[in-house]
PDB file of N, CA and C in Angstrom:
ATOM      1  N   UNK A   1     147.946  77.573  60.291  1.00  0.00           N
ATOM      2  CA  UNK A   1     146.831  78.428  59.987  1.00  0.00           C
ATOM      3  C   UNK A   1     147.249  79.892  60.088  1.00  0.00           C
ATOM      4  N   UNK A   2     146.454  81.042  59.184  1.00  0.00           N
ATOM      5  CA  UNK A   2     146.858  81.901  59.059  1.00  0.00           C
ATOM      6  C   UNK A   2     146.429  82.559  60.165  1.00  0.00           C
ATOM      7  N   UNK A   3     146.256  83.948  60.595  1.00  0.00           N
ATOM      8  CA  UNK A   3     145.434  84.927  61.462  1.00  0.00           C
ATOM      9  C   UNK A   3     143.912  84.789  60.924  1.00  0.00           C
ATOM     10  N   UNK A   4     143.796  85.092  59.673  1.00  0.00           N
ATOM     11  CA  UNK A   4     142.641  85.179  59.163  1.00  0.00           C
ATOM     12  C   UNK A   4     141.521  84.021  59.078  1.00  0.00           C
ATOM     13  N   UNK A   5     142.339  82.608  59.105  1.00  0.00           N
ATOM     14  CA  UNK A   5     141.911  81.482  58.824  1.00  0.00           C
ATOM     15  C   UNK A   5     141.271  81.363  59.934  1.00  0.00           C
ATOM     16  N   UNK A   6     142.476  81.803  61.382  1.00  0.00           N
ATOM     17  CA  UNK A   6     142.323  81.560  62.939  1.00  0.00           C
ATOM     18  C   UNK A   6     140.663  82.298  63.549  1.00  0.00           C
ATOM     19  N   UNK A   7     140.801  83.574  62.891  1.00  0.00           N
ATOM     20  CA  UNK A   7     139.614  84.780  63.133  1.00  0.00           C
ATOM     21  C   UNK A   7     138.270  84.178  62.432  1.00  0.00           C
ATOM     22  N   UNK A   8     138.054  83.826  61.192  1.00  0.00           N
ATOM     23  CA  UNK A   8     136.669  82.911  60.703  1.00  0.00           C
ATOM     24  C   UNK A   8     136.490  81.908  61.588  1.00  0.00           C
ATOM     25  N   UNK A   9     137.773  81.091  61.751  1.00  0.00           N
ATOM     26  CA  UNK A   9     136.841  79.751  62.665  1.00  0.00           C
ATOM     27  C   UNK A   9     136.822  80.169  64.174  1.00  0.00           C
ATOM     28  N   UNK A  10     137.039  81.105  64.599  1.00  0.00           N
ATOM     29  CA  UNK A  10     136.600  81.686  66.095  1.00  0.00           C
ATOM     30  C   UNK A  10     134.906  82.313  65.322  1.00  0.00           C
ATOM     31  N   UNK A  11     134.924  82.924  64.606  1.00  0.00           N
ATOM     32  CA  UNK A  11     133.910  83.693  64.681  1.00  0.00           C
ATOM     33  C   UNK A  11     132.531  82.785  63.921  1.00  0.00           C
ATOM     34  N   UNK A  12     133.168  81.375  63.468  1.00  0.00           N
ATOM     35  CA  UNK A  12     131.772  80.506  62.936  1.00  0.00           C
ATOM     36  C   UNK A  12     131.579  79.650  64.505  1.00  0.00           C
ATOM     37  N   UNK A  13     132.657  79.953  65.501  1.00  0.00           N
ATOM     38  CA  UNK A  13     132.640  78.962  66.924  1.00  0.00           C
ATOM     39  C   UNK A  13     131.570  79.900  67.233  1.00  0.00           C
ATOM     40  N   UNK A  14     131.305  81.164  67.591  1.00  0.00           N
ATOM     41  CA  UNK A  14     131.092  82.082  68.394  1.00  0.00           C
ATOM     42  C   UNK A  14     129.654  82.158  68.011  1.00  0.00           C
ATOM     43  N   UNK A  15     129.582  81.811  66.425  1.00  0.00           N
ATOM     44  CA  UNK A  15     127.775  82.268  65.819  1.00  0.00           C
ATOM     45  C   UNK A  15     127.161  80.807  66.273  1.00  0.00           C
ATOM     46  N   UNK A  16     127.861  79.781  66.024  1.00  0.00           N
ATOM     47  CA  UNK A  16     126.953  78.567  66.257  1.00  0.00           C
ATOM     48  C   UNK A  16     126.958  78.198  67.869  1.00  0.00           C
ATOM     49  N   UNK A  17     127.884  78.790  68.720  1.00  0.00           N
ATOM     50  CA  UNK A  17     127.995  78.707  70.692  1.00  0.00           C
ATOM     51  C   UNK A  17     126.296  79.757  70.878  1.00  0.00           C
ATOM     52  N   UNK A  18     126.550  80.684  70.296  1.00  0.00           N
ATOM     53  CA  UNK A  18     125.294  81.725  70.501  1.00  0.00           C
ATOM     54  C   UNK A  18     123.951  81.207  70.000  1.00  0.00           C
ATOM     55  N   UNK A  19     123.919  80.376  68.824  1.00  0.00           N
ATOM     56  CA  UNK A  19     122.949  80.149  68.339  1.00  0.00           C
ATOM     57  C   UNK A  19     121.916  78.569  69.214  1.00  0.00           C
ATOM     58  N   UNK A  20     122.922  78.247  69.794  1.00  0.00           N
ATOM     59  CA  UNK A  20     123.035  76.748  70.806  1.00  0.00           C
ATOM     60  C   UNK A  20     122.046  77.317  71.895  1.00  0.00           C
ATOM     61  N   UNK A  21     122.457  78.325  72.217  1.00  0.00           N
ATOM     62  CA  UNK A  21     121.854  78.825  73.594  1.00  0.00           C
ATOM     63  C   UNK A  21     120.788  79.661  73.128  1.00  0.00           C
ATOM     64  N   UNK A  22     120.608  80.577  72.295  1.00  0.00           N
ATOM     65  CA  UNK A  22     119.180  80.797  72.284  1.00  0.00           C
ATOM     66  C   UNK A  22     118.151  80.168  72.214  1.00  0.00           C
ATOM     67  N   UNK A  23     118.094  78.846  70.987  1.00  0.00           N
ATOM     68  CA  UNK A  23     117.665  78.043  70.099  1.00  0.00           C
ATOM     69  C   UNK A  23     117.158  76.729  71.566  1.00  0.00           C
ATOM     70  N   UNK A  24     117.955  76.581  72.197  1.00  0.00           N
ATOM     71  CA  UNK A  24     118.025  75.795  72.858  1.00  0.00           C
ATOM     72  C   UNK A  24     116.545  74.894  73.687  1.00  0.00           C
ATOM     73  N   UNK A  25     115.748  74.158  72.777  1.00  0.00           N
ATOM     74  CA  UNK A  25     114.357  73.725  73.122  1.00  0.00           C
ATOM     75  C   UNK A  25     114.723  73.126  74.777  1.00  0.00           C
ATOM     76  N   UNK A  26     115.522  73.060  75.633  1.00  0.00           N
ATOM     77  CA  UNK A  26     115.814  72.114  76.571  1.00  0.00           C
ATOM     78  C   UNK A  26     115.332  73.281  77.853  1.00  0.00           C
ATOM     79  N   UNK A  27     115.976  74.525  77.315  1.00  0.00           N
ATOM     80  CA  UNK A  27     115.513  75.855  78.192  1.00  0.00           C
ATOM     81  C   UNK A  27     114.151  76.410  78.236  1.00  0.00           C
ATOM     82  N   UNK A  28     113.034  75.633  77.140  1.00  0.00           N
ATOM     83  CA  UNK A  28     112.447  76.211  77.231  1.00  0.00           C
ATOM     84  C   UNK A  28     111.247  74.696  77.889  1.00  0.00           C
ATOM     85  N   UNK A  29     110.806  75.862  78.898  1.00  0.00           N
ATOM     86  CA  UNK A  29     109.960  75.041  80.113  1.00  0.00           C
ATOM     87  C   UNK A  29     108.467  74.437  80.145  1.00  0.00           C
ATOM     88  N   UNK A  30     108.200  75.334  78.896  1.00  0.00           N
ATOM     89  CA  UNK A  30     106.520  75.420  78.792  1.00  0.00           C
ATOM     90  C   UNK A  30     106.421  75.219  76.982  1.00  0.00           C
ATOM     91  N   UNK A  31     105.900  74.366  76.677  1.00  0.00           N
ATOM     92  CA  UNK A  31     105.504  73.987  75.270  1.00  0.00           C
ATOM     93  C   UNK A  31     103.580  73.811  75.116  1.00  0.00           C
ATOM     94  N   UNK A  32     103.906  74.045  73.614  1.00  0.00           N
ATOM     95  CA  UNK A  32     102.253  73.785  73.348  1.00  0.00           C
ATOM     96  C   UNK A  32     102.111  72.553  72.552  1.00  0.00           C
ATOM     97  N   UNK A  33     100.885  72.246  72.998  1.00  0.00           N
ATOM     98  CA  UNK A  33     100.291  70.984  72.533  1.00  0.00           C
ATOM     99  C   UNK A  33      98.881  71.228  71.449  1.00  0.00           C
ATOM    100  N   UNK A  34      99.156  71.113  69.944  1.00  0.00           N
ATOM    101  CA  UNK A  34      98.087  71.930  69.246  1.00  0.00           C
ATOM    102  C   UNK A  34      97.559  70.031  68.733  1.00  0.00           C
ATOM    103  N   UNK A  35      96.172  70.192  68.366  1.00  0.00           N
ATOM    104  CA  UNK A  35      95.233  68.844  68.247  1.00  0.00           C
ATOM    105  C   UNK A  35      94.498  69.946  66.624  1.00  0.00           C
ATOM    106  N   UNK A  36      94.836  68.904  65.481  1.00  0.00           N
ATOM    107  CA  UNK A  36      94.381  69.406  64.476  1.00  0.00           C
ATOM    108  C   UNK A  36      93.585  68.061  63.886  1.00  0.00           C
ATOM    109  N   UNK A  37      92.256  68.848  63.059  1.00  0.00           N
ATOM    110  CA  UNK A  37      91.557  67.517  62.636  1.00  0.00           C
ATOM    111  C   UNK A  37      90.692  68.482  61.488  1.00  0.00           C
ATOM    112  N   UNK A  38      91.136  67.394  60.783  1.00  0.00           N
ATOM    113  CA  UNK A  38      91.319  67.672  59.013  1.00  0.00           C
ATOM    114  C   UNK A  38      91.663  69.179  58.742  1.00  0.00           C
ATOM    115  N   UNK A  39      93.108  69.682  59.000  1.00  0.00           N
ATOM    116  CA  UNK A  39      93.737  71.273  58.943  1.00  0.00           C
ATOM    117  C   UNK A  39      93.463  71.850  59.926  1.00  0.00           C
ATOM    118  N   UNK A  40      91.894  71.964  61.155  1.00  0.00           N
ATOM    119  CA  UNK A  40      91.588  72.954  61.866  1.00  0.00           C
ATOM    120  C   UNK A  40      92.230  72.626  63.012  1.00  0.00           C
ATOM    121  N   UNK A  41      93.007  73.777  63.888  1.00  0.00           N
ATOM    122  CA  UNK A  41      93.200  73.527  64.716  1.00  0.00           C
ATOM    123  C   UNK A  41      91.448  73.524  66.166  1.00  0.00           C
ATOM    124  N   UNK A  42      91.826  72.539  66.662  1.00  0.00           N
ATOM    125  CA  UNK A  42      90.249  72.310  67.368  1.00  0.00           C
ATOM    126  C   UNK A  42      90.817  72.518  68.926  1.00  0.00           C
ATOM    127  N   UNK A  43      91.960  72.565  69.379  1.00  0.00           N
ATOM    128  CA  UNK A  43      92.978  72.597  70.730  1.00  0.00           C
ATOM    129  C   UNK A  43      93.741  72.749  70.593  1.00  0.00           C
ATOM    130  N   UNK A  44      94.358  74.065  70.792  1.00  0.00           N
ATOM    131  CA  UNK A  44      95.737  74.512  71.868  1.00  0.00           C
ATOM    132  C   UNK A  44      95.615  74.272  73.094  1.00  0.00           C
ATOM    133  N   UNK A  45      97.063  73.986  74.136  1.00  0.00           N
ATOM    134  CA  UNK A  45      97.227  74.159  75.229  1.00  0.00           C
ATOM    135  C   UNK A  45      98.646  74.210  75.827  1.00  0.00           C
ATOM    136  N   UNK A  46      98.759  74.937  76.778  1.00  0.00           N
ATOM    137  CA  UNK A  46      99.984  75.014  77.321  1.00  0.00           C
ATOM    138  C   UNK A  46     100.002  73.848  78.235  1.00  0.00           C
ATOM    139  N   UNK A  47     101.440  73.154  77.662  1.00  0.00           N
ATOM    140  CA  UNK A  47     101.435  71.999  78.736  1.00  0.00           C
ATOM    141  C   UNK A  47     103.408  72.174  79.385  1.00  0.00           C
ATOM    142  N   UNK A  48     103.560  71.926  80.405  1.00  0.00           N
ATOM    143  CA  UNK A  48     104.612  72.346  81.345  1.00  0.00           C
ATOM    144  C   UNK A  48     105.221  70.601  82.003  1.00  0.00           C
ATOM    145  N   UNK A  49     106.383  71.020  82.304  1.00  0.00           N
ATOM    146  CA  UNK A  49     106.889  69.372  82.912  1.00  0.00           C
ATOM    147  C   UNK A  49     106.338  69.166  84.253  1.00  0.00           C
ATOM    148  N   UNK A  50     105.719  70.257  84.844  1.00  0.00           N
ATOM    149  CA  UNK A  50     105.455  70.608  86.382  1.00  0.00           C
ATOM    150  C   UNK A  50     103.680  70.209  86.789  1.00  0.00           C
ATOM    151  N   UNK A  51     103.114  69.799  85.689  1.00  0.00           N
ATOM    152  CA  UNK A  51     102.008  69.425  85.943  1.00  0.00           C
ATOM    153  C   UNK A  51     101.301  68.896  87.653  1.00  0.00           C
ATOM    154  N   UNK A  52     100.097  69.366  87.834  1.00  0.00           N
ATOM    155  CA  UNK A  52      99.830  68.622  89.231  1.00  0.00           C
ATOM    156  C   UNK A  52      98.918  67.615  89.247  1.00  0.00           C
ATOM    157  N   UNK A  53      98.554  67.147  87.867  1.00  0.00           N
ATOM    158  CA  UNK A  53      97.861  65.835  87.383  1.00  0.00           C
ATOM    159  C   UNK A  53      98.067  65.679  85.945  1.00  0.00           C
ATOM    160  N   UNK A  54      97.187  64.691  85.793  1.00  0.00           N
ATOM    161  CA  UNK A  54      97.448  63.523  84.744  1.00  0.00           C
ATOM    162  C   UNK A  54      96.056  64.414  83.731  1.00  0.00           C
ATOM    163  N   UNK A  55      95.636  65.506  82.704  1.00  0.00           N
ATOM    164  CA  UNK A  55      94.984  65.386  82.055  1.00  0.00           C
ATOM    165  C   UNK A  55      94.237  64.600  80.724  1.00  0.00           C
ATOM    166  N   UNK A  56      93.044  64.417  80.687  1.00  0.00           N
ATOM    167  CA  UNK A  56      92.628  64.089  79.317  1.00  0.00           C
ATOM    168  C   UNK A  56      91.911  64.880  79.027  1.00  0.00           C
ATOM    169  N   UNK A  57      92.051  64.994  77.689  1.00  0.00           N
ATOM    170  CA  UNK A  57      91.378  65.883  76.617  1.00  0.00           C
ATOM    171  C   UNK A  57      90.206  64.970  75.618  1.00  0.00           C
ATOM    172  N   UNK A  58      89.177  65.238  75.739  1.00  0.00           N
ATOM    173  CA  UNK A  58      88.587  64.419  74.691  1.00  0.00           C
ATOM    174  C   UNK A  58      87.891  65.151  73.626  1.00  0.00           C
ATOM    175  N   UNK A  59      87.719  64.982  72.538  1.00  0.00           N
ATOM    176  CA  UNK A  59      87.456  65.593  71.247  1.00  0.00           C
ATOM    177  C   UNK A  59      86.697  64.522  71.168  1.00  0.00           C
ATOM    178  N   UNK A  60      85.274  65.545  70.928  1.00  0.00           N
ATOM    179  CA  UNK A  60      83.989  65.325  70.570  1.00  0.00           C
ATOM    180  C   UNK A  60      83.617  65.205  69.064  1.00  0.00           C
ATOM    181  N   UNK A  61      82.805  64.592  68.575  1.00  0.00           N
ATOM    182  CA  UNK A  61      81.875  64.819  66.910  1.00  0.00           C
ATOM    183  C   UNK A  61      82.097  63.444  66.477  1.00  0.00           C
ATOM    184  N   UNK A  62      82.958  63.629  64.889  1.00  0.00           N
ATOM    185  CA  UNK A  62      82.812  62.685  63.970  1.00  0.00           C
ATOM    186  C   UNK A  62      83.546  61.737  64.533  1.00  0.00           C
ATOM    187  N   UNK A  63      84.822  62.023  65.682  1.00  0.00           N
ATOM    188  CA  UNK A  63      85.291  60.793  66.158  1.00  0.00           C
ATOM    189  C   UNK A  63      85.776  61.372  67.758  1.00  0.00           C
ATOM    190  N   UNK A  64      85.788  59.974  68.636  1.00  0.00           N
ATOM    191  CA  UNK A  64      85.852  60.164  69.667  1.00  0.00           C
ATOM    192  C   UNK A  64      87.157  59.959  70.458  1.00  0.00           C
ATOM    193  N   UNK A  65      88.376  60.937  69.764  1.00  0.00           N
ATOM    194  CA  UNK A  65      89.248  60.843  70.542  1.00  0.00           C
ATOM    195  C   UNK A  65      89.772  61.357  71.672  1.00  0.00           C
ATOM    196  N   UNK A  66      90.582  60.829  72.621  1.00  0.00           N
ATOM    197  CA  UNK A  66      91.326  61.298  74.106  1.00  0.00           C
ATOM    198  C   UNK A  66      92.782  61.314  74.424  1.00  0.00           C
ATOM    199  N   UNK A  67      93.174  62.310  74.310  1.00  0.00           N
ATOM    200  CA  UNK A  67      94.399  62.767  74.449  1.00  0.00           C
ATOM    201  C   UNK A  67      94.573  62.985  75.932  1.00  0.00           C
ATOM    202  N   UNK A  68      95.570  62.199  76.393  1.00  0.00           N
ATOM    203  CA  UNK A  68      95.880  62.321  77.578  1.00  0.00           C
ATOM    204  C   UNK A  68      97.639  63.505  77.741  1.00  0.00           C
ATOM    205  N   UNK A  69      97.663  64.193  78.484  1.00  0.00           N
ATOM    206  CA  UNK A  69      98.703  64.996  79.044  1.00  0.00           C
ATOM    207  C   UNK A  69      99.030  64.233  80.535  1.00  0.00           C
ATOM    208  N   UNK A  70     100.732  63.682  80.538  1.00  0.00           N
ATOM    209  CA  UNK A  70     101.015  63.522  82.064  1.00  0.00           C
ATOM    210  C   UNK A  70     101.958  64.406  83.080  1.00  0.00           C
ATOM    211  N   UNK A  71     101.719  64.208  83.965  1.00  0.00           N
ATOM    212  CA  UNK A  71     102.468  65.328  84.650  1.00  0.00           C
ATOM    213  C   UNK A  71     104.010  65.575  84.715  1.00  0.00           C
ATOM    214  N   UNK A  72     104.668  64.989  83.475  1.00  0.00           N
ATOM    215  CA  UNK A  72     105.900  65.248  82.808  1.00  0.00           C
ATOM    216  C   UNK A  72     105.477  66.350  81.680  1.00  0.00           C
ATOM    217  N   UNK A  73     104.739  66.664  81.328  1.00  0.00           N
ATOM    218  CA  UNK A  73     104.466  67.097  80.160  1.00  0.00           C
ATOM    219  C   UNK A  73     104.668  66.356  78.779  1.00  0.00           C
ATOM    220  N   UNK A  74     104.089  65.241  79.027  1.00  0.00           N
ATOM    221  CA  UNK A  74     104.355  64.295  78.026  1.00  0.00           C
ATOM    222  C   UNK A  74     102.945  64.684  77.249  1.00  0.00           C
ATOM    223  N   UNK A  75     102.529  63.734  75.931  1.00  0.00           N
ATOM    224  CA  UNK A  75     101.341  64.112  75.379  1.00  0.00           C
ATOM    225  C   UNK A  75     101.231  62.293  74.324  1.00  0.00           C
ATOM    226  N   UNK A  76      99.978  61.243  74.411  1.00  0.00           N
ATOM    227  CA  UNK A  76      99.687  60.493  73.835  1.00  0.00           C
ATOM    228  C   UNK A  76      97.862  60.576  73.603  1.00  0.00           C
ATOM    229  N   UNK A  77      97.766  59.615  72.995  1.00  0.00           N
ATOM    230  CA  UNK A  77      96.663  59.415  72.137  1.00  0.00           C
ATOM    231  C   UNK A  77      96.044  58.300  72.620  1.00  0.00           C
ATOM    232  N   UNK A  78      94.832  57.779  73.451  1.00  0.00           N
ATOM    233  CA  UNK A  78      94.210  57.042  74.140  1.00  0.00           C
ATOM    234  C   UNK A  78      93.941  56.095  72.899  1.00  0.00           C
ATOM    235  N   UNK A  79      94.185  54.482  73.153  1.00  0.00           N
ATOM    236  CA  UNK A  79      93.142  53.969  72.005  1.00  0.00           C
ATOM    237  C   UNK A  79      91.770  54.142  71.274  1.00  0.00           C
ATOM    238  N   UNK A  80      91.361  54.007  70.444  1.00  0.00           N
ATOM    239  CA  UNK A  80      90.266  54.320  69.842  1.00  0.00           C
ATOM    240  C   UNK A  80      89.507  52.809  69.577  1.00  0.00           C
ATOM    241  N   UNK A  81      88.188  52.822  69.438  1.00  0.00           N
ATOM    242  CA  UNK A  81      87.798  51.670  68.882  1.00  0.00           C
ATOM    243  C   UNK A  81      88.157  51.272  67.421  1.00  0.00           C
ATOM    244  N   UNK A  82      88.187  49.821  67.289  1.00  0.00           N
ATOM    245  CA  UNK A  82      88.743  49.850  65.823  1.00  0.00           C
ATOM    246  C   UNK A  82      88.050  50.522  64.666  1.00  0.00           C
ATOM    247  N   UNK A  83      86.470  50.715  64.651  1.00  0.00           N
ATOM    248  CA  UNK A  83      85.926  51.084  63.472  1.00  0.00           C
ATOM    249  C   UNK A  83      86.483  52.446  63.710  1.00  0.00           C
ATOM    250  N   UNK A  84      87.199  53.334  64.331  1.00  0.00           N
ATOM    251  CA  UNK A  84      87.004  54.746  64.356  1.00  0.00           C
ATOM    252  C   UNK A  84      88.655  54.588  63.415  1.00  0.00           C
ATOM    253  N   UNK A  85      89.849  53.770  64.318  1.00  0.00           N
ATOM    254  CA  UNK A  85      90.895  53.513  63.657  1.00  0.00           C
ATOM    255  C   UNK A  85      91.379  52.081  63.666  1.00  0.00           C
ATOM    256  N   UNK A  86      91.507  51.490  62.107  1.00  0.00           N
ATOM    257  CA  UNK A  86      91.125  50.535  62.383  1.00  0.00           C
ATOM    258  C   UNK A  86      92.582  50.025  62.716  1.00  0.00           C
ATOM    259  N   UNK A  87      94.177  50.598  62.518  1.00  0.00           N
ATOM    260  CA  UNK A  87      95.547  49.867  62.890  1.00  0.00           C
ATOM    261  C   UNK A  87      95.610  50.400  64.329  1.00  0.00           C
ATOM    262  N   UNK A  88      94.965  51.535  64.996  1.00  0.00           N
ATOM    263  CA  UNK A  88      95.306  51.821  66.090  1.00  0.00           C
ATOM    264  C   UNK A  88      97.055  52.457  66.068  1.00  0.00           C
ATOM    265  N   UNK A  89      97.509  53.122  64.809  1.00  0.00           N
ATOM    266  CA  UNK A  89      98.692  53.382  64.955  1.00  0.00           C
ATOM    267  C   UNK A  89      99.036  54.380  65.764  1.00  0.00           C
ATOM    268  N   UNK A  90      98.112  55.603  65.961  1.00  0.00           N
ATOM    269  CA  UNK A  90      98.432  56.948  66.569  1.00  0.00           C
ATOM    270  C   UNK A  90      98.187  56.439  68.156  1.00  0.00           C
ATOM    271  N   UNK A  91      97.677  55.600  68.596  1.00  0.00           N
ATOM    272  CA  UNK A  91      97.945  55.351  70.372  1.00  0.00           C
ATOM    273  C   UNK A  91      98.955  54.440  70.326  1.00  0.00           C
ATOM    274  N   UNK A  92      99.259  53.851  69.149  1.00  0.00           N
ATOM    275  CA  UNK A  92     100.843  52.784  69.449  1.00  0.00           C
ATOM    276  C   UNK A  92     102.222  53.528  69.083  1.00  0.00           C
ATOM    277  N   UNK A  93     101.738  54.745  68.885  1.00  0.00           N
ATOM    278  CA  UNK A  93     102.943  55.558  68.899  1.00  0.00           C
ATOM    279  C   UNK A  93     104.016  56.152  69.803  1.00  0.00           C
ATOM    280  N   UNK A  94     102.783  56.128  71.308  1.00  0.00           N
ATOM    281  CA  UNK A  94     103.016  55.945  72.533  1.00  0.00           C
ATOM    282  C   UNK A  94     103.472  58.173  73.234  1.00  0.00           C
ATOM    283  N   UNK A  95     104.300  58.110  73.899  1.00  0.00           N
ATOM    284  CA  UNK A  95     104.131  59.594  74.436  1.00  0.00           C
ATOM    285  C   UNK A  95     105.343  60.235  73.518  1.00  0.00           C
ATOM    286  N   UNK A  96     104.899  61.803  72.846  1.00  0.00           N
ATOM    287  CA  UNK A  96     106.010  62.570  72.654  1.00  0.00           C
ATOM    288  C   UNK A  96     105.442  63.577  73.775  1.00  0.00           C
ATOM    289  N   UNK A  97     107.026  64.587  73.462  1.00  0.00           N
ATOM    290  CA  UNK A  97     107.163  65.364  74.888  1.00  0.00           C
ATOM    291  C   UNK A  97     108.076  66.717  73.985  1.00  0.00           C
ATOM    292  N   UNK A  98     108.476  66.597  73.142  1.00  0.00           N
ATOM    293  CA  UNK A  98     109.390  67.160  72.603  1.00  0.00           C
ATOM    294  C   UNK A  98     108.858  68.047  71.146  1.00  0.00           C
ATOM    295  N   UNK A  99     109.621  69.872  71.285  1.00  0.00           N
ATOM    296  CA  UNK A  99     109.147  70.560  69.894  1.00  0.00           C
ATOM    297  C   UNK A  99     109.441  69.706  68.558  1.00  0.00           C
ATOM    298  N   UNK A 100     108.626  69.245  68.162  1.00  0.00           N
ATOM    299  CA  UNK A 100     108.842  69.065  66.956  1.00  0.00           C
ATOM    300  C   UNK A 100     107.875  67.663  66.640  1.00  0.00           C
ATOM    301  N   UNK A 101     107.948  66.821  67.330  1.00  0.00           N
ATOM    302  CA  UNK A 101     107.240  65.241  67.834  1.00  0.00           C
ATOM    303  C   UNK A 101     106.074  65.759  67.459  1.00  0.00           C
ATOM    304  N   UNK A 102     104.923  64.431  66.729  1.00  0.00           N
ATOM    305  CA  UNK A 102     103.609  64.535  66.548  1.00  0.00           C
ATOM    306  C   UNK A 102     103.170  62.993  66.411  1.00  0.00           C
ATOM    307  N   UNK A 103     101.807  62.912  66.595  1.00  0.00           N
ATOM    308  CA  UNK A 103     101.783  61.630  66.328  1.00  0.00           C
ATOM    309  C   UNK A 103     100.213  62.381  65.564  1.00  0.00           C
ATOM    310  N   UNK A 104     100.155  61.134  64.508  1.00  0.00           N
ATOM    311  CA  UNK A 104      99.140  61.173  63.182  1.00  0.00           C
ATOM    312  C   UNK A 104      98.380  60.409  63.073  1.00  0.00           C
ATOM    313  N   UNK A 105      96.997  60.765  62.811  1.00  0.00           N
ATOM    314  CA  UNK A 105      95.860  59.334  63.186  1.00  0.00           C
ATOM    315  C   UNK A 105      95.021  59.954  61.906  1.00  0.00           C
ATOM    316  N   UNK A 106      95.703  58.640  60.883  1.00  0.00           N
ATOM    317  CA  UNK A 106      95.013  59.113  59.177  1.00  0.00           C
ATOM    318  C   UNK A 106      93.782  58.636  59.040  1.00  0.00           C
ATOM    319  N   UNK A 107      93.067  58.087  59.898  1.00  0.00           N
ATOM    320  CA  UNK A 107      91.273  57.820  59.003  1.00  0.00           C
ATOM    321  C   UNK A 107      90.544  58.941  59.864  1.00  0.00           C
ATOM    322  N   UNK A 108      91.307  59.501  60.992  1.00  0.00           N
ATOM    323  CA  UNK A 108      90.606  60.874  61.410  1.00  0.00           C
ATOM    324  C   UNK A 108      91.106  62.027  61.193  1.00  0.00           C
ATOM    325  N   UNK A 109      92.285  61.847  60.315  1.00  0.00           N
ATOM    326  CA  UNK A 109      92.879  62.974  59.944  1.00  0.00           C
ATOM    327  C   UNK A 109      93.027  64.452  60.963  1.00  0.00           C
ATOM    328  N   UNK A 110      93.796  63.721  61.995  1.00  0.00           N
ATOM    329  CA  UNK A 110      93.945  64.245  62.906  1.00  0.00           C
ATOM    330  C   UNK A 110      95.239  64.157  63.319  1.00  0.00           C
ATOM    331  N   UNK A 111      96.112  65.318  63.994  1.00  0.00           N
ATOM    332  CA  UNK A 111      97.148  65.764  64.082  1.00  0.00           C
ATOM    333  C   UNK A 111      97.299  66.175  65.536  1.00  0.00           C
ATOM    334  N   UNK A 112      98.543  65.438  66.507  1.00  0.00           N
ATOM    335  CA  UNK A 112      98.351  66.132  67.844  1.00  0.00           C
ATOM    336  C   UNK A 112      99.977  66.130  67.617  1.00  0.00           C
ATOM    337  N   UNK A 113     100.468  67.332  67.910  1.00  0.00           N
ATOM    338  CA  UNK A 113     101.803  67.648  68.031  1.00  0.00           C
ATOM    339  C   UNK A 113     102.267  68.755  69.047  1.00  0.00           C
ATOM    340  N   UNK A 114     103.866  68.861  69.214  1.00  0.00           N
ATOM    341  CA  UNK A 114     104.057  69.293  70.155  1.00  0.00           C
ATOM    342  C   UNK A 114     104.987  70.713  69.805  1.00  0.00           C
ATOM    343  N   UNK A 115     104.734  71.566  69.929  1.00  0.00           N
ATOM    344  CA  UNK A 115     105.565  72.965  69.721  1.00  0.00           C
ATOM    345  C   UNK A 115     106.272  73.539  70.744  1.00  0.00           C
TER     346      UNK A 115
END
């Protein structure tokens, strides 16, 4: 390898070592938990791994769902009765915890994900 060849691949090591550590979702301690139903967001919340209980959230109106938060900062979707959903897929999806994770409950068109 040349000098020059040597100097690019230090300096694509150096942008993607830097970019590792800013970027880095593992550093970051406190995430949000947004609950959307049909586009609106209806709940934000800051949820943390340090929790000192087990929350539920329940969303009131056209359907009666409960989002539970555990004191990992995990985030799932309580069963629903069948007429509300009738596969029950979004509580068999079970807990995300992680930016990016969502779980989707299509006859309420409702969205709980994790940022």
């Amino acid at each position: 390898m040349k000098a020059f060849e040597k100097a690019i691949v230090g300096l694509i090591l150096i942008i993607g070592l830097s970019l590792l550590l800013i970027n880095n979702p593992e550093d970051a301690h406190e995430n949000y938990m947004t609950i959307n139903i049909d586009g609106t967001v209806v709940e934000k919340a800051k949820i943390s791994e340090h929790l000192n209980e087990t929350i539920t959230i329940e969303i009131e109106g056209d359907i009666d769902a409960k989002i539970e938060v555990d004191k990992k900062g995990r985030v799932r979707v309580l069963p629903m009765p069948k007429d509300a959903c009738p596969l029950g897929i979004c509580s068999h999806t079970g807990w995300i915890s992680k930016p990016g994770e969502a779980i989707v409950c299509m006859p309420n068109k409702m969205i709980v994900k994790i940022e």
